[in-house]
PDB file of N, CA and C in Angstrom:
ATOM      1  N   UNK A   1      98.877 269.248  86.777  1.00  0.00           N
ATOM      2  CA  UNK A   1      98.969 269.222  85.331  1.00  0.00           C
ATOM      3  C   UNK A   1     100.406 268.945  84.888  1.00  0.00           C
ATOM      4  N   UNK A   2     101.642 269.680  85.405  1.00  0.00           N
ATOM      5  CA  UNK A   2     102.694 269.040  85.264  1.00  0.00           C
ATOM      6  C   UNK A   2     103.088 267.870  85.658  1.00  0.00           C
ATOM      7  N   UNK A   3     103.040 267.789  86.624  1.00  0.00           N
ATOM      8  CA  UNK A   3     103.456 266.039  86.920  1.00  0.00           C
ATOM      9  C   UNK A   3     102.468 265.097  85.982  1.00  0.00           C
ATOM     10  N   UNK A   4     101.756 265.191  85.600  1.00  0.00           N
ATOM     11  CA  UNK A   4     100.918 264.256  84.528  1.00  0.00           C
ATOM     12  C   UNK A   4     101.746 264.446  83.224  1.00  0.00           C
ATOM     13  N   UNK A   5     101.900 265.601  82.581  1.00  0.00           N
ATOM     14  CA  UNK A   5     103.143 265.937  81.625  1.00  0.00           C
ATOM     15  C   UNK A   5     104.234 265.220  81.775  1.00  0.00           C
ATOM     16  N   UNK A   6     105.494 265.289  82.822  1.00  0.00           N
ATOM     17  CA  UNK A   6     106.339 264.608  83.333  1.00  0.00           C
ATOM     18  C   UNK A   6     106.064 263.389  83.188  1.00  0.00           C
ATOM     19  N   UNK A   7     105.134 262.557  83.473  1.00  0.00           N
ATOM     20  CA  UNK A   7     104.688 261.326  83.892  1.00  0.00           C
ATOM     21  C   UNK A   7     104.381 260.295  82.329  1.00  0.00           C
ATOM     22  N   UNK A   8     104.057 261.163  81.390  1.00  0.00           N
ATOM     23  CA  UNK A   8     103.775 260.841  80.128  1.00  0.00           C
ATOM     24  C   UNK A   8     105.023 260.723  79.430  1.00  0.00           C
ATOM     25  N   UNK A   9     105.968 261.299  79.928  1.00  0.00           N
ATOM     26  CA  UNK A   9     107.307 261.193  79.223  1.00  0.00           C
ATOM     27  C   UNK A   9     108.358 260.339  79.910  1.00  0.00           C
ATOM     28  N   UNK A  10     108.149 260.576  81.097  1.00  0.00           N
ATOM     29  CA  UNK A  10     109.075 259.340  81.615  1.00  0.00           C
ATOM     30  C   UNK A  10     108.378 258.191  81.272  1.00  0.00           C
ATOM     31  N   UNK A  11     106.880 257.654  80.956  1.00  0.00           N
ATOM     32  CA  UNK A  11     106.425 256.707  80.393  1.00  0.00           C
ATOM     33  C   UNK A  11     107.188 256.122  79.155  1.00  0.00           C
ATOM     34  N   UNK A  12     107.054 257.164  78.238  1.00  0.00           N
ATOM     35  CA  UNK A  12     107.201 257.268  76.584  1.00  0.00           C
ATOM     36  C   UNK A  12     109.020 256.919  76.875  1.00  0.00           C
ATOM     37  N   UNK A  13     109.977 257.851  77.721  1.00  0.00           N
ATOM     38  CA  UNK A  13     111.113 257.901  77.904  1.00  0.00           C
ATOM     39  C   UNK A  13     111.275 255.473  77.793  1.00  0.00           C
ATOM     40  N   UNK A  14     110.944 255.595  78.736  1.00  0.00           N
ATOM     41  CA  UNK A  14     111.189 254.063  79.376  1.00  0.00           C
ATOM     42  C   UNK A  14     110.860 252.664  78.374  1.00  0.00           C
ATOM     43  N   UNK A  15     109.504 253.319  77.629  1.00  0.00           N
ATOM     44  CA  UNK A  15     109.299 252.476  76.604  1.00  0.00           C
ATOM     45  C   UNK A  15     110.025 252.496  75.100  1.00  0.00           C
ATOM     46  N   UNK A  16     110.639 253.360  75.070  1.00  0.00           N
ATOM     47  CA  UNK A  16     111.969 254.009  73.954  1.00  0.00           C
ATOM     48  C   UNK A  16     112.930 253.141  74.484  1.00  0.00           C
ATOM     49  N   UNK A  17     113.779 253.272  75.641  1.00  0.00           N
ATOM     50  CA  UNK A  17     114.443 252.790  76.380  1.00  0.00           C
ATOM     51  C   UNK A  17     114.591 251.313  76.061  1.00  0.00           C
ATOM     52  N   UNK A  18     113.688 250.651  76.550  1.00  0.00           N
ATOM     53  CA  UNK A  18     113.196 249.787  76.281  1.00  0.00           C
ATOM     54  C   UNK A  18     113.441 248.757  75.018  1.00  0.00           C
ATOM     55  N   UNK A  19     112.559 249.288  74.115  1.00  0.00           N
ATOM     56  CA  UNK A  19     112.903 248.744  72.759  1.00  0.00           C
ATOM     57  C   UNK A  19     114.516 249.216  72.478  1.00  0.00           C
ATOM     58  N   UNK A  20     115.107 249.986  72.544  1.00  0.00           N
ATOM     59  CA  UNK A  20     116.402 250.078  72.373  1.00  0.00           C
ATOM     60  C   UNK A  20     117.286 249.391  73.335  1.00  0.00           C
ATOM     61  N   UNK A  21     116.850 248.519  74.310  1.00  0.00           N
ATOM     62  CA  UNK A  21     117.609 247.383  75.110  1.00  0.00           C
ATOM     63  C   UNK A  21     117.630 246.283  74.563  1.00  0.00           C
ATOM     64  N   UNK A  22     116.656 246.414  74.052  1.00  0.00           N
ATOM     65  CA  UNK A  22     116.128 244.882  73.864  1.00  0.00           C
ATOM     66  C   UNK A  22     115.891 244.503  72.375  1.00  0.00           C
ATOM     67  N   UNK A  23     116.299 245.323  71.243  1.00  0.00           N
ATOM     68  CA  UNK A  23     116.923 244.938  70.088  1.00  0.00           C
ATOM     69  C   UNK A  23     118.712 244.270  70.113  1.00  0.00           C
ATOM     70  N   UNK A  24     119.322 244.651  71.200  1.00  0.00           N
ATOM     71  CA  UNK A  24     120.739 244.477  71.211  1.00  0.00           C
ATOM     72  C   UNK A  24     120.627 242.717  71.769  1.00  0.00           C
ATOM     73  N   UNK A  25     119.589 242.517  73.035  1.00  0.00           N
ATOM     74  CA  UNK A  25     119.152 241.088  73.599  1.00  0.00           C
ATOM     75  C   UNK A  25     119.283 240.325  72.564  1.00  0.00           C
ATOM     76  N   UNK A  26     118.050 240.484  72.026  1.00  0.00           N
ATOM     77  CA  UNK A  26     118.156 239.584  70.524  1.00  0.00           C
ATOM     78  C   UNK A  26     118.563 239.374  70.137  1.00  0.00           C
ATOM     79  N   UNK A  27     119.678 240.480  69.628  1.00  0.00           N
ATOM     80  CA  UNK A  27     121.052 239.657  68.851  1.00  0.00           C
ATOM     81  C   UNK A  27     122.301 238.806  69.808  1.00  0.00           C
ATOM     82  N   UNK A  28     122.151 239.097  71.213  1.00  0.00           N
ATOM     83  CA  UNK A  28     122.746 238.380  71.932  1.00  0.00           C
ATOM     84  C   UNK A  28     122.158 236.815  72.378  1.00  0.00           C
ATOM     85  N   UNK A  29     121.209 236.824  72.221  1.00  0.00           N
ATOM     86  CA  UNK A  29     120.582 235.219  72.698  1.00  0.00           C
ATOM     87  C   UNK A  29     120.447 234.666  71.144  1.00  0.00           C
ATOM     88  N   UNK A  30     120.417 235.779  69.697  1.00  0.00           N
ATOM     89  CA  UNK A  30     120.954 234.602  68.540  1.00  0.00           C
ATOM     90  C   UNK A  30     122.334 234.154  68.702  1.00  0.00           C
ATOM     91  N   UNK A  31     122.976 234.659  69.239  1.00  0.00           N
ATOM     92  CA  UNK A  31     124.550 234.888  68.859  1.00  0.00           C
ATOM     93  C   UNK A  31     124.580 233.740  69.860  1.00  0.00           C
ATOM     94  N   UNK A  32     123.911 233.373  71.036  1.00  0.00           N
ATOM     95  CA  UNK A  32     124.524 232.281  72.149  1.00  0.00           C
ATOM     96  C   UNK A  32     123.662 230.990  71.437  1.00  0.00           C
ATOM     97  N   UNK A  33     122.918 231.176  71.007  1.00  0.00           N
ATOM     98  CA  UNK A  33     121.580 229.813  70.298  1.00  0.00           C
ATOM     99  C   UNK A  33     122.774 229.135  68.780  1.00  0.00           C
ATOM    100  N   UNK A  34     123.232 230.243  68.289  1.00  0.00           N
ATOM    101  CA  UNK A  34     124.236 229.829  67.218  1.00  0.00           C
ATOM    102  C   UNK A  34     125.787 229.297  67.627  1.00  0.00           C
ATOM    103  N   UNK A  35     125.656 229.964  68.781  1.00  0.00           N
ATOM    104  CA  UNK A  35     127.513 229.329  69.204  1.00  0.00           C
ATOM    105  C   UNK A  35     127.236 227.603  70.034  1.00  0.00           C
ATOM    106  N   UNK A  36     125.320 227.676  70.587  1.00  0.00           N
ATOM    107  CA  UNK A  36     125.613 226.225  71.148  1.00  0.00           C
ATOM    108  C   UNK A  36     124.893 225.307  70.408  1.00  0.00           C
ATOM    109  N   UNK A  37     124.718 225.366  68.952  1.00  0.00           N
ATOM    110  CA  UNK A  37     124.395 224.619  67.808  1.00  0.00           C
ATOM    111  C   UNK A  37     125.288 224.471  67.187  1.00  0.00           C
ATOM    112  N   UNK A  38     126.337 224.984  67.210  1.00  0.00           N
ATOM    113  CA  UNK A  38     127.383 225.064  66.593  1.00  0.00           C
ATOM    114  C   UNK A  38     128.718 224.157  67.217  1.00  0.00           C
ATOM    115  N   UNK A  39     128.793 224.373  68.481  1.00  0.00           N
ATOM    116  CA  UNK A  39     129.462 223.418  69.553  1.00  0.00           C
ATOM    117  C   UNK A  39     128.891 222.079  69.453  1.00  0.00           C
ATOM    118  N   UNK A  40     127.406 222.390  69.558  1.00  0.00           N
ATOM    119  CA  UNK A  40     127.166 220.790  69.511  1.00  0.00           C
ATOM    120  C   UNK A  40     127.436 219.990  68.145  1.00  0.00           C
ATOM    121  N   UNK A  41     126.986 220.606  67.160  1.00  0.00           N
ATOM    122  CA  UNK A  41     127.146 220.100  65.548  1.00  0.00           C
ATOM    123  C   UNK A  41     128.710 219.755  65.369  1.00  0.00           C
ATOM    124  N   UNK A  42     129.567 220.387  66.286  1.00  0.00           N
ATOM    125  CA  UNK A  42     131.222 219.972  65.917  1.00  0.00           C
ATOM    126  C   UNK A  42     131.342 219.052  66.727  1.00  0.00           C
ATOM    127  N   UNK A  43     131.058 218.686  67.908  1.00  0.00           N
ATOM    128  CA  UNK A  43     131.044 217.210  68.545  1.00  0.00           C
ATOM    129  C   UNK A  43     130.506 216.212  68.112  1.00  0.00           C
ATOM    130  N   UNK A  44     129.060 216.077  67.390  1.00  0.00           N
ATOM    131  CA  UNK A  44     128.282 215.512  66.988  1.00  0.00           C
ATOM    132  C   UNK A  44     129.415 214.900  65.532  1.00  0.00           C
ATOM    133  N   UNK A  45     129.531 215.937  64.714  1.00  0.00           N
ATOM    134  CA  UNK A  45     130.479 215.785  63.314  1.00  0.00           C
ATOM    135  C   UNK A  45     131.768 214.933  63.850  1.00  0.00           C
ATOM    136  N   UNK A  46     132.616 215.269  65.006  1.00  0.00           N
ATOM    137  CA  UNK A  46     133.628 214.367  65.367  1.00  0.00           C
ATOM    138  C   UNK A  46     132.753 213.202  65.747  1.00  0.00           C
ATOM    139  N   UNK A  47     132.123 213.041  66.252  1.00  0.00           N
ATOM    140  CA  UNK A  47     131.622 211.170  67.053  1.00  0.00           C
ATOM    141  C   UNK A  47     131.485 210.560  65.523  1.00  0.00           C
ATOM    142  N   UNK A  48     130.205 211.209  65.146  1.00  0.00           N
ATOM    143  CA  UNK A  48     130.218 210.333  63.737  1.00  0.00           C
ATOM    144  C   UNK A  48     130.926 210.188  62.736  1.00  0.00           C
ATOM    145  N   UNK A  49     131.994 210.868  62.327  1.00  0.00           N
ATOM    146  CA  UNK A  49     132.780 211.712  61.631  1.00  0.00           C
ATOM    147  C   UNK A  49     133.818 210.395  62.129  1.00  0.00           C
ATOM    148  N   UNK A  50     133.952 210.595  63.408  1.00  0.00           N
ATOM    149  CA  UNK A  50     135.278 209.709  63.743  1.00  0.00           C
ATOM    150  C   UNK A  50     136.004 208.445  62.869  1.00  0.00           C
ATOM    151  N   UNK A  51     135.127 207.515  62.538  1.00  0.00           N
ATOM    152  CA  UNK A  51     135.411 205.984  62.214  1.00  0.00           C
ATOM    153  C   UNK A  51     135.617 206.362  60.771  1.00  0.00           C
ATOM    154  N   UNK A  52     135.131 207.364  59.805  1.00  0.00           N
ATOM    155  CA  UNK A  52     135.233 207.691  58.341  1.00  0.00           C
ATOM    156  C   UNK A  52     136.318 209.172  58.137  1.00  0.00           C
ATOM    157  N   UNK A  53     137.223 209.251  58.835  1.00  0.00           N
ATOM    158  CA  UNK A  53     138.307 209.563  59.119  1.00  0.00           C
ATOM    159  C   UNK A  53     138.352 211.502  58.903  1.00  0.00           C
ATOM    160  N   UNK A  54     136.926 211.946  59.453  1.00  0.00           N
ATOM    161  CA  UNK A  54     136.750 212.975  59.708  1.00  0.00           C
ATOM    162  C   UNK A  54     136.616 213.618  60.971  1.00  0.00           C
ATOM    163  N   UNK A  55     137.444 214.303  61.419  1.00  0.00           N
ATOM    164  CA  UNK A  55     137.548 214.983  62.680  1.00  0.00           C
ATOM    165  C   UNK A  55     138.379 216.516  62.673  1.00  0.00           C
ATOM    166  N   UNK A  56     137.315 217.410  63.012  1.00  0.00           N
ATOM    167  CA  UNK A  56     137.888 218.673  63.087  1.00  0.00           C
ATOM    168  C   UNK A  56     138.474 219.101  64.989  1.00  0.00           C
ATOM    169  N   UNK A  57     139.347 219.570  64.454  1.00  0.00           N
ATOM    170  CA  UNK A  57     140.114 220.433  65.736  1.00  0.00           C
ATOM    171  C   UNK A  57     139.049 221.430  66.120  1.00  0.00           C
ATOM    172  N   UNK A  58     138.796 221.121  67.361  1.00  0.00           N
ATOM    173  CA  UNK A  58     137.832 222.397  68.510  1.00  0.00           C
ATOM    174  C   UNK A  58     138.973 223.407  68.945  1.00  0.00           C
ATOM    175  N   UNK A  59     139.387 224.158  68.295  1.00  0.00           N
ATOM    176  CA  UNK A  59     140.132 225.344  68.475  1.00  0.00           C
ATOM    177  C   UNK A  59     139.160 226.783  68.543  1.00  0.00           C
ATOM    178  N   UNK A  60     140.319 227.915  68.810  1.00  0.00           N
ATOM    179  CA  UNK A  60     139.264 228.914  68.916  1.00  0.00           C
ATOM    180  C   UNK A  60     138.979 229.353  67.159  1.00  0.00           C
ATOM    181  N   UNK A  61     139.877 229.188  66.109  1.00  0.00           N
ATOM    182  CA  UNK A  61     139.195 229.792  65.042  1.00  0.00           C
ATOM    183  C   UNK A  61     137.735 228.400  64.734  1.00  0.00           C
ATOM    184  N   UNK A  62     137.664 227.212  65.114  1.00  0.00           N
ATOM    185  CA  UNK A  62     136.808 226.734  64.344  1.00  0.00           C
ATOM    186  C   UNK A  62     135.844 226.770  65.605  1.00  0.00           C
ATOM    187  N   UNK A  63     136.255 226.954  66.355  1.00  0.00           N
ATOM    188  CA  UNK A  63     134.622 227.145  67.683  1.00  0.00           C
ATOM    189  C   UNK A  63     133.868 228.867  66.881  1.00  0.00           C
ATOM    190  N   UNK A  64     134.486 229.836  66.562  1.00  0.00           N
ATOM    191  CA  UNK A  64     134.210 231.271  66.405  1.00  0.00           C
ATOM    192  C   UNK A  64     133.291 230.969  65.129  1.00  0.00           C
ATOM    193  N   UNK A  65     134.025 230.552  63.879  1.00  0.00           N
ATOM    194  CA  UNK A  65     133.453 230.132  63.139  1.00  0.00           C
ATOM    195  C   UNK A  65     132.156 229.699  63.271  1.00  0.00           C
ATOM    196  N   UNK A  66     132.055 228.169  63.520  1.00  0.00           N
ATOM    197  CA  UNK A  66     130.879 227.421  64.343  1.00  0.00           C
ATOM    198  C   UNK A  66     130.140 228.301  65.004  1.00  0.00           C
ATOM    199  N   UNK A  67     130.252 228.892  66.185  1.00  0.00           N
ATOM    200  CA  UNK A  67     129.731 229.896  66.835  1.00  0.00           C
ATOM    201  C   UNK A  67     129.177 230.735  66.110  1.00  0.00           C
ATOM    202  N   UNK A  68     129.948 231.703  65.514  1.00  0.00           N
ATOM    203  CA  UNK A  68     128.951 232.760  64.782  1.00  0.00           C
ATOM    204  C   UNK A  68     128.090 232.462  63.351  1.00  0.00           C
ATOM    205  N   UNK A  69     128.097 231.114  62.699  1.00  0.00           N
ATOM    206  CA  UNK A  69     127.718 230.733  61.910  1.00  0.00           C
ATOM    207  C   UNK A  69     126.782 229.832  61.776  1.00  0.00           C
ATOM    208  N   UNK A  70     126.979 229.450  63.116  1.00  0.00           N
ATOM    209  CA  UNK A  70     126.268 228.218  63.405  1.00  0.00           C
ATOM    210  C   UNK A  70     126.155 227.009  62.514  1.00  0.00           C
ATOM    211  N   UNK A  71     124.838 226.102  61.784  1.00  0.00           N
ATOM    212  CA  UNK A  71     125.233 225.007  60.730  1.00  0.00           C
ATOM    213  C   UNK A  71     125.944 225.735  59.544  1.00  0.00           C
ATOM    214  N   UNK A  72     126.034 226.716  58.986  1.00  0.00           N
ATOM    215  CA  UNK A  72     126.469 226.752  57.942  1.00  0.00           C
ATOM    216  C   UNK A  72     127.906 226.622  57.869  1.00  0.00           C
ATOM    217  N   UNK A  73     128.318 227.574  59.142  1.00  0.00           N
ATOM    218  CA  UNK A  73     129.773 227.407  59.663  1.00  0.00           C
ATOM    219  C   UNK A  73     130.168 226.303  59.675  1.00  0.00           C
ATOM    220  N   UNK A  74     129.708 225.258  60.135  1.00  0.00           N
ATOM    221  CA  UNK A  74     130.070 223.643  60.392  1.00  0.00           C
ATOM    222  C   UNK A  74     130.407 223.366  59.100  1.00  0.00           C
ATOM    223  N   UNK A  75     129.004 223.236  58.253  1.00  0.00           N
ATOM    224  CA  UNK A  75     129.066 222.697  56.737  1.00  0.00           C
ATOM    225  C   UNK A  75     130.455 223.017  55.933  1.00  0.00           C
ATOM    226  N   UNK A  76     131.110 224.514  56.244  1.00  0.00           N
ATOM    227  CA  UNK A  76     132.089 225.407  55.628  1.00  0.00           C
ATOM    228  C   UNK A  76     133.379 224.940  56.268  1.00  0.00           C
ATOM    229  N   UNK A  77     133.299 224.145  57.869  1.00  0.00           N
ATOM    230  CA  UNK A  77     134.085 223.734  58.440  1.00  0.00           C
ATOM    231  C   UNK A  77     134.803 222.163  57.650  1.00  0.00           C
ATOM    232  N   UNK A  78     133.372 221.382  57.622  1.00  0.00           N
ATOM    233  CA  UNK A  78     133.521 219.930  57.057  1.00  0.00           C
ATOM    234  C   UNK A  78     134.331 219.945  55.403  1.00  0.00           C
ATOM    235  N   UNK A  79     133.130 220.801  54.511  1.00  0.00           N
ATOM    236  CA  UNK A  79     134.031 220.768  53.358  1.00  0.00           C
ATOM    237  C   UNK A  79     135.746 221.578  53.342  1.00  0.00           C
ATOM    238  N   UNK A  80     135.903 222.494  53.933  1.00  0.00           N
ATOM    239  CA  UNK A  80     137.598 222.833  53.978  1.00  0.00           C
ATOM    240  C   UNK A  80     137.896 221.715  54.892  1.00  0.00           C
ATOM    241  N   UNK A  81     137.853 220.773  55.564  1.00  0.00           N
ATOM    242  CA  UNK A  81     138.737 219.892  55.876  1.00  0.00           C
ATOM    243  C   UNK A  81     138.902 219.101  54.652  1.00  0.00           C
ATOM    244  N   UNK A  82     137.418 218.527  54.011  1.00  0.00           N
ATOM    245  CA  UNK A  82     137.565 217.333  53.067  1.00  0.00           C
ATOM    246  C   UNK A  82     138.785 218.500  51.811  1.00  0.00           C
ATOM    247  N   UNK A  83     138.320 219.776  51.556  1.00  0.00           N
ATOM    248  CA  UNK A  83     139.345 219.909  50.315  1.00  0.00           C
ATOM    249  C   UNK A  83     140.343 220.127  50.783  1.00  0.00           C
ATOM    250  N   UNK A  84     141.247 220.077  52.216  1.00  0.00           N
ATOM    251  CA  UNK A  84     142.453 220.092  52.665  1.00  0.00           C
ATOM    252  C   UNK A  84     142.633 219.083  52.897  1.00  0.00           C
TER     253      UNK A  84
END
């Protein structure tokens, strides 16, 4: 009877566990899905960008940016170049 007790809670324990691992995942595989949409959208923006005399610097503030923002970051990237 105890070990069935025990057994119900290390169950319950693991599946708690669990969901509390794997809410933090999520925000780690958005956070990598946004930094390599974001990398790509700033290469992409320099190739085409190039010949119409737009090209942003791949530094670490505009990769972080990009990265944690992903397109919007870019968009926020493109217009502060054009109003600088």
């Amino acid at each position: 009877m105890n070990a069935a007790i025990i057994f119900i809670f290390a169950v319950l324990g693991l599946i708690v566990l669990g969901k509390l691992l794997a809410w933090p995942l999520k925000i780690l595989i958005k956070l990598v899905i946004n930094a390599l949409a974001g990398g790509i959208l700033l290469l992409l923006v320099n190739f085409v960008g190039g010949p119409f005399g737009i090209s942003i610097a791949i530094n670490a503030v505009t990769a972080l940016i990009a990265g944690l923002l992903g397109l919007p970051g870019v968009v926020f990237l493109i217009i502060f170049y054009v109003l600088i």
